[in-house]
PDB file of N, CA and C in Angstrom:
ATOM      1  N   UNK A   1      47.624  53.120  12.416  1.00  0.00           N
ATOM      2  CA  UNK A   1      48.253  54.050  11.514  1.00  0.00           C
ATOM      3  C   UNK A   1      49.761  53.813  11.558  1.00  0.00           C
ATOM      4  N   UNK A   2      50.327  53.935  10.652  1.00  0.00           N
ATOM      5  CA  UNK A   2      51.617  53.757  10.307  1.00  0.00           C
ATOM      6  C   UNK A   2      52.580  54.427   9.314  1.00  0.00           C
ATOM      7  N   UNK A   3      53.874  54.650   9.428  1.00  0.00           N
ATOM      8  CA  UNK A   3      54.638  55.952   8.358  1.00  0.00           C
ATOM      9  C   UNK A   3      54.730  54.765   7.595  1.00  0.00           C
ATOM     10  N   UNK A   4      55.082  54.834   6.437  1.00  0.00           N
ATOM     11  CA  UNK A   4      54.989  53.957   5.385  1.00  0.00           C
ATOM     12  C   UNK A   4      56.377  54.596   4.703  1.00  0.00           C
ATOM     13  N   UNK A   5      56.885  55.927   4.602  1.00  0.00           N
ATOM     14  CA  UNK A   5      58.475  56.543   3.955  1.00  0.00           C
ATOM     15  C   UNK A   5      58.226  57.998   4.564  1.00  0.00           C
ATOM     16  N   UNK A   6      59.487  58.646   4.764  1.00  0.00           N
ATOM     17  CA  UNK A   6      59.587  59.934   5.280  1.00  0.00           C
ATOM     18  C   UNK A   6      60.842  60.532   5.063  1.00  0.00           C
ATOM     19  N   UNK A   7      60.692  61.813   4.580  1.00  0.00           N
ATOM     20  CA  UNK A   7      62.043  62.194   4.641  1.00  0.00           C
ATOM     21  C   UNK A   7      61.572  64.047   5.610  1.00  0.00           C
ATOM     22  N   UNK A   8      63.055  64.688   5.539  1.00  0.00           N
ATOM     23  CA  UNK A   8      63.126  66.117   5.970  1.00  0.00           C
ATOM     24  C   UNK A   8      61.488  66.722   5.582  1.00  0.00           C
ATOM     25  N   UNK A   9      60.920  66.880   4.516  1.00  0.00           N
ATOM     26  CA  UNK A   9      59.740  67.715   3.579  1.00  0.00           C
ATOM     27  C   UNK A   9      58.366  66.709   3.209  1.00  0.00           C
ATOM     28  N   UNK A  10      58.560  65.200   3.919  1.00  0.00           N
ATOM     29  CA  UNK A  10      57.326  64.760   3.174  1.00  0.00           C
ATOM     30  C   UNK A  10      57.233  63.496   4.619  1.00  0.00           C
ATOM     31  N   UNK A  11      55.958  62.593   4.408  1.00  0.00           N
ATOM     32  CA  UNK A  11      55.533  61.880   5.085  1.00  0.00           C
ATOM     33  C   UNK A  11      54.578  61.299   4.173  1.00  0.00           C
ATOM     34  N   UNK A  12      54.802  59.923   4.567  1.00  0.00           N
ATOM     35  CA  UNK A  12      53.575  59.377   3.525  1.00  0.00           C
ATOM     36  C   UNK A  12      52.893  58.117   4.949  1.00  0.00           C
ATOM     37  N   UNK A  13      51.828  58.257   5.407  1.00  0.00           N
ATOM     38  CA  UNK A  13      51.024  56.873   6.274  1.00  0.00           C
ATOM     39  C   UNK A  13      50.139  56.504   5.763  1.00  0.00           C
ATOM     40  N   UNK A  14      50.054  55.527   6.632  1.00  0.00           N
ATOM     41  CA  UNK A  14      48.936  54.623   5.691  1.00  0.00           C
ATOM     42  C   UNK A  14      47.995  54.088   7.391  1.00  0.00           C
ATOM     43  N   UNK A  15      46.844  54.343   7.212  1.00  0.00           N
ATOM     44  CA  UNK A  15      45.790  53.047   7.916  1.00  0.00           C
ATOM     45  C   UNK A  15      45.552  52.155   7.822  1.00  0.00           C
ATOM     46  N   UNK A  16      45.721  50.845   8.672  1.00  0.00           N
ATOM     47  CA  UNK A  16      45.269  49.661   8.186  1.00  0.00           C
ATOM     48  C   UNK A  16      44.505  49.345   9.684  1.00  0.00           C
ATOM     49  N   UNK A  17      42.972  48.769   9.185  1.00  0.00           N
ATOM     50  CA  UNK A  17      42.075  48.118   9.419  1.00  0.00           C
ATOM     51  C   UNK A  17      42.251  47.310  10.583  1.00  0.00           C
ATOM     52  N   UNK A  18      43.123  45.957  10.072  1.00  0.00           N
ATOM     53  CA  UNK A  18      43.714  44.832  10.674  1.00  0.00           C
ATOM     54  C   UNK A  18      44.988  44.896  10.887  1.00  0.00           C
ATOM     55  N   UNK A  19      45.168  44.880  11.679  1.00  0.00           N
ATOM     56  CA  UNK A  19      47.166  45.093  11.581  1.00  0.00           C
ATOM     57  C   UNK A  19      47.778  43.881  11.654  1.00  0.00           C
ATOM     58  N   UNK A  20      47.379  42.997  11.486  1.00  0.00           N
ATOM     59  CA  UNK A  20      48.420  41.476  11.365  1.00  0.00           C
ATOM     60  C   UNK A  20      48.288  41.569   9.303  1.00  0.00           C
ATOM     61  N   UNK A  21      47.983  42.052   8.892  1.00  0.00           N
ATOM     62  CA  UNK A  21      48.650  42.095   7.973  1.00  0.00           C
ATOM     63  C   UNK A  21      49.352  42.780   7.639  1.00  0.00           C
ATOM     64  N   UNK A  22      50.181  44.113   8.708  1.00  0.00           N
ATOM     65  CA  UNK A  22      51.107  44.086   8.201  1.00  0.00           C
ATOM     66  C   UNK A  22      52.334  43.324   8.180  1.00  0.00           C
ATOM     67  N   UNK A  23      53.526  43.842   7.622  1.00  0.00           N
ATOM     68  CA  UNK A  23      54.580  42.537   7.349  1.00  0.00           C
ATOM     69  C   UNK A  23      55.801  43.012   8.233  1.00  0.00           C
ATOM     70  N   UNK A  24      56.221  42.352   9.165  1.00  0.00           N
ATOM     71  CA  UNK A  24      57.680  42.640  10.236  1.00  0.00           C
ATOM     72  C   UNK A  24      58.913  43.284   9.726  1.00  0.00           C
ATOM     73  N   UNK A  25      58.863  42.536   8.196  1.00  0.00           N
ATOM     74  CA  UNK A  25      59.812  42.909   7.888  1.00  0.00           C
ATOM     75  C   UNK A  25      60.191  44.142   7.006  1.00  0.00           C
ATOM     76  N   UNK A  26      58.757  44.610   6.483  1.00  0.00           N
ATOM     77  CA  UNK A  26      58.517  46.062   6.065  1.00  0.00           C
ATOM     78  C   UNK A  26      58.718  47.130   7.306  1.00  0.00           C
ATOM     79  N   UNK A  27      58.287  46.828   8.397  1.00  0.00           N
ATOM     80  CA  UNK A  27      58.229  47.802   9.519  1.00  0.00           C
ATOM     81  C   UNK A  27      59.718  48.039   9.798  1.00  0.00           C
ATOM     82  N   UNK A  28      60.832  46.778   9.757  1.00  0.00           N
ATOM     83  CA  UNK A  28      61.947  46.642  10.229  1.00  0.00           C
ATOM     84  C   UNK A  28      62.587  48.257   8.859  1.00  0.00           C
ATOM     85  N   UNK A  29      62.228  47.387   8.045  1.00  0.00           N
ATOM     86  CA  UNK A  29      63.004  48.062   6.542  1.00  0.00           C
ATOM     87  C   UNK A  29      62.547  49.591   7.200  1.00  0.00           C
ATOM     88  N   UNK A  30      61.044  49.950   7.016  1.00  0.00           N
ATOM     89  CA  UNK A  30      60.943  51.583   7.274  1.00  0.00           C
ATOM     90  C   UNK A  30      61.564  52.062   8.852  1.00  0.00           C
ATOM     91  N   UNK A  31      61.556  51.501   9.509  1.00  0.00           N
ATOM     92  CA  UNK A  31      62.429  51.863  10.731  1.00  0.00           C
ATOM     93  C   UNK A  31      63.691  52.474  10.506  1.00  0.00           C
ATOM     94  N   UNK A  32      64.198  51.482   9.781  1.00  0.00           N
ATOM     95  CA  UNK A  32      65.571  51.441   9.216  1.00  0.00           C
ATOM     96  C   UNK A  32      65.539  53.101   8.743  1.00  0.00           C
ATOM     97  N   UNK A  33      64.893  53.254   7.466  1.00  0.00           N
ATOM     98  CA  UNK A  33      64.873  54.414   6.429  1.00  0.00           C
ATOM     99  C   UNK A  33      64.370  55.451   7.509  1.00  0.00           C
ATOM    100  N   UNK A  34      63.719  55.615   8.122  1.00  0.00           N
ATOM    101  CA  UNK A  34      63.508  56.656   8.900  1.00  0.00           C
ATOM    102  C   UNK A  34      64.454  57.370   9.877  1.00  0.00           C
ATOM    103  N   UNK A  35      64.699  56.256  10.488  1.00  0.00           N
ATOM    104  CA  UNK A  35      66.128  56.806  11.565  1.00  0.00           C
ATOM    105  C   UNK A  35      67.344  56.940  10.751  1.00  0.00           C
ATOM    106  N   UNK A  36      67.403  56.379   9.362  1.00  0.00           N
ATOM    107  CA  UNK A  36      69.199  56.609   8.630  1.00  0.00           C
ATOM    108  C   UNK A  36      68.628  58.484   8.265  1.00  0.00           C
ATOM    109  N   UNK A  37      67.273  58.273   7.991  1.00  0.00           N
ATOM    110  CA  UNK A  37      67.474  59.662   7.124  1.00  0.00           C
ATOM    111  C   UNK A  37      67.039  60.733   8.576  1.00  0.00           C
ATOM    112  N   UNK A  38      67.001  60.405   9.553  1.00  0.00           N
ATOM    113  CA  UNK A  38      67.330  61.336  10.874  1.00  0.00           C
ATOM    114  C   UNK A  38      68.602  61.555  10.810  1.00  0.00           C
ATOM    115  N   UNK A  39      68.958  60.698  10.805  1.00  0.00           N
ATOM    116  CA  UNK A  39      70.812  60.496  10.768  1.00  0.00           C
ATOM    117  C   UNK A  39      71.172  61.581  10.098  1.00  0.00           C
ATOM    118  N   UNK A  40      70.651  61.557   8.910  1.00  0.00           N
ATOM    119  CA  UNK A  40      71.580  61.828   7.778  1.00  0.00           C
ATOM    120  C   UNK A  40      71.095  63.924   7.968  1.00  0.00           C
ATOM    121  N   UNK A  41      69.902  63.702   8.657  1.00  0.00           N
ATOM    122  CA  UNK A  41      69.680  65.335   8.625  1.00  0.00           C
ATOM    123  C   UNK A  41      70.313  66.137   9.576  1.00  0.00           C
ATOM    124  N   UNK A  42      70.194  65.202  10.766  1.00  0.00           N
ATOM    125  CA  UNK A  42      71.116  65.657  12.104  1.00  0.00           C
ATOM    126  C   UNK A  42      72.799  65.853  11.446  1.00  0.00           C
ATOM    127  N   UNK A  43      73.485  64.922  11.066  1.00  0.00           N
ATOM    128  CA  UNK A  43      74.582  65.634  10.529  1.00  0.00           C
ATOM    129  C   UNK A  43      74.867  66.699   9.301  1.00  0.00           C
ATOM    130  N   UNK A  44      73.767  66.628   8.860  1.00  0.00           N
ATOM    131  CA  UNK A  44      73.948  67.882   7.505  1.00  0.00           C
ATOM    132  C   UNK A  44      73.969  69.175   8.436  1.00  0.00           C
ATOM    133  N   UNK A  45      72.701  69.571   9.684  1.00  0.00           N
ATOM    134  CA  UNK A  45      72.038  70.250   9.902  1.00  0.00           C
ATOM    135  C   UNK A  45      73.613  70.940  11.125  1.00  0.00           C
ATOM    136  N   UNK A  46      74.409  69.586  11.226  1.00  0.00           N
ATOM    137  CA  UNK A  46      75.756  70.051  12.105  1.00  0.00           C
ATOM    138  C   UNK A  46      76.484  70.793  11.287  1.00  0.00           C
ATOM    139  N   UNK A  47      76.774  69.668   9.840  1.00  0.00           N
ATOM    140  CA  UNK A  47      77.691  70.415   8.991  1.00  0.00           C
ATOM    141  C   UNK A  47      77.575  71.924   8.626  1.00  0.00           C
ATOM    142  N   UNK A  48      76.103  72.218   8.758  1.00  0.00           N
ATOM    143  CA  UNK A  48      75.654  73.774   7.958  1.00  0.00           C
ATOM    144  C   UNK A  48      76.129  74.826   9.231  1.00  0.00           C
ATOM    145  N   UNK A  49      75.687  74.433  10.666  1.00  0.00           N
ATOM    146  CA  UNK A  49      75.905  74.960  11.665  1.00  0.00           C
ATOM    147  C   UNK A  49      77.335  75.300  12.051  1.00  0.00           C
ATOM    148  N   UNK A  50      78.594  74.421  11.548  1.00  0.00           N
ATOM    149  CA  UNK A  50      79.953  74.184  11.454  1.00  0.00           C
ATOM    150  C   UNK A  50      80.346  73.739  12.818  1.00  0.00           C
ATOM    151  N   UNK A  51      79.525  72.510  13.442  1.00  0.00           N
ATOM    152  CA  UNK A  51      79.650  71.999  14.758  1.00  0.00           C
ATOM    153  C   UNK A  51      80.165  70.728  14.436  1.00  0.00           C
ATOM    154  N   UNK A  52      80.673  70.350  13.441  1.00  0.00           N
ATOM    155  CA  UNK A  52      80.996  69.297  12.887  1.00  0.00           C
ATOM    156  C   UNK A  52      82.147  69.243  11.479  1.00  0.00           C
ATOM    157  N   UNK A  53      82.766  68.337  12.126  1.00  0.00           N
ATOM    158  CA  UNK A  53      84.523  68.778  10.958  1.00  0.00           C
ATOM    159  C   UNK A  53      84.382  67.262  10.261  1.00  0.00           C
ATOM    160  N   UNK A  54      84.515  67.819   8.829  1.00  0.00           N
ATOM    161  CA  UNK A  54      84.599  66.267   8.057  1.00  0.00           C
ATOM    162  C   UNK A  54      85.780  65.982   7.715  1.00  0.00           C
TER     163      UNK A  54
END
C-alpha cells in the first residue's frame, strides 16, 4: 500500500499487487509533495497561532 497525493483534508492510496512496478522516481516525487505540504501546514498552523513573524 502506498499514498499516491495528500494534502491537510484528503488522502488518496493505492495497492499494488507487485511492488517492483512501482517507479523510484514517482515515490521520490510523492515524498517530495507530502513533506512540502507538511511544511507548508506546520507554518500556516504557526502563522494562525502567531508563533511565527513573517
Amino acid at each position: 500500500m502506498r499514498i499516491l497525493e495528500s494534502d491537510a483534508k484528503s488522502m488518496f492510496i493505492q495497492t499494488l499487487i507487485d511492488e517492483s512496478k512501482a517507479s523510484l522516481e514517482l515515490a521520490i516525487k510523492r515524498m517530495f509533495s507530502i513533506s512540502h505540504s507538511m511544511c507548508v501546514d506546520a507554518l500556516n498552523s504557526l502563522k494562525k497561532s502567531g508563533h511565527y513573524a513573517s
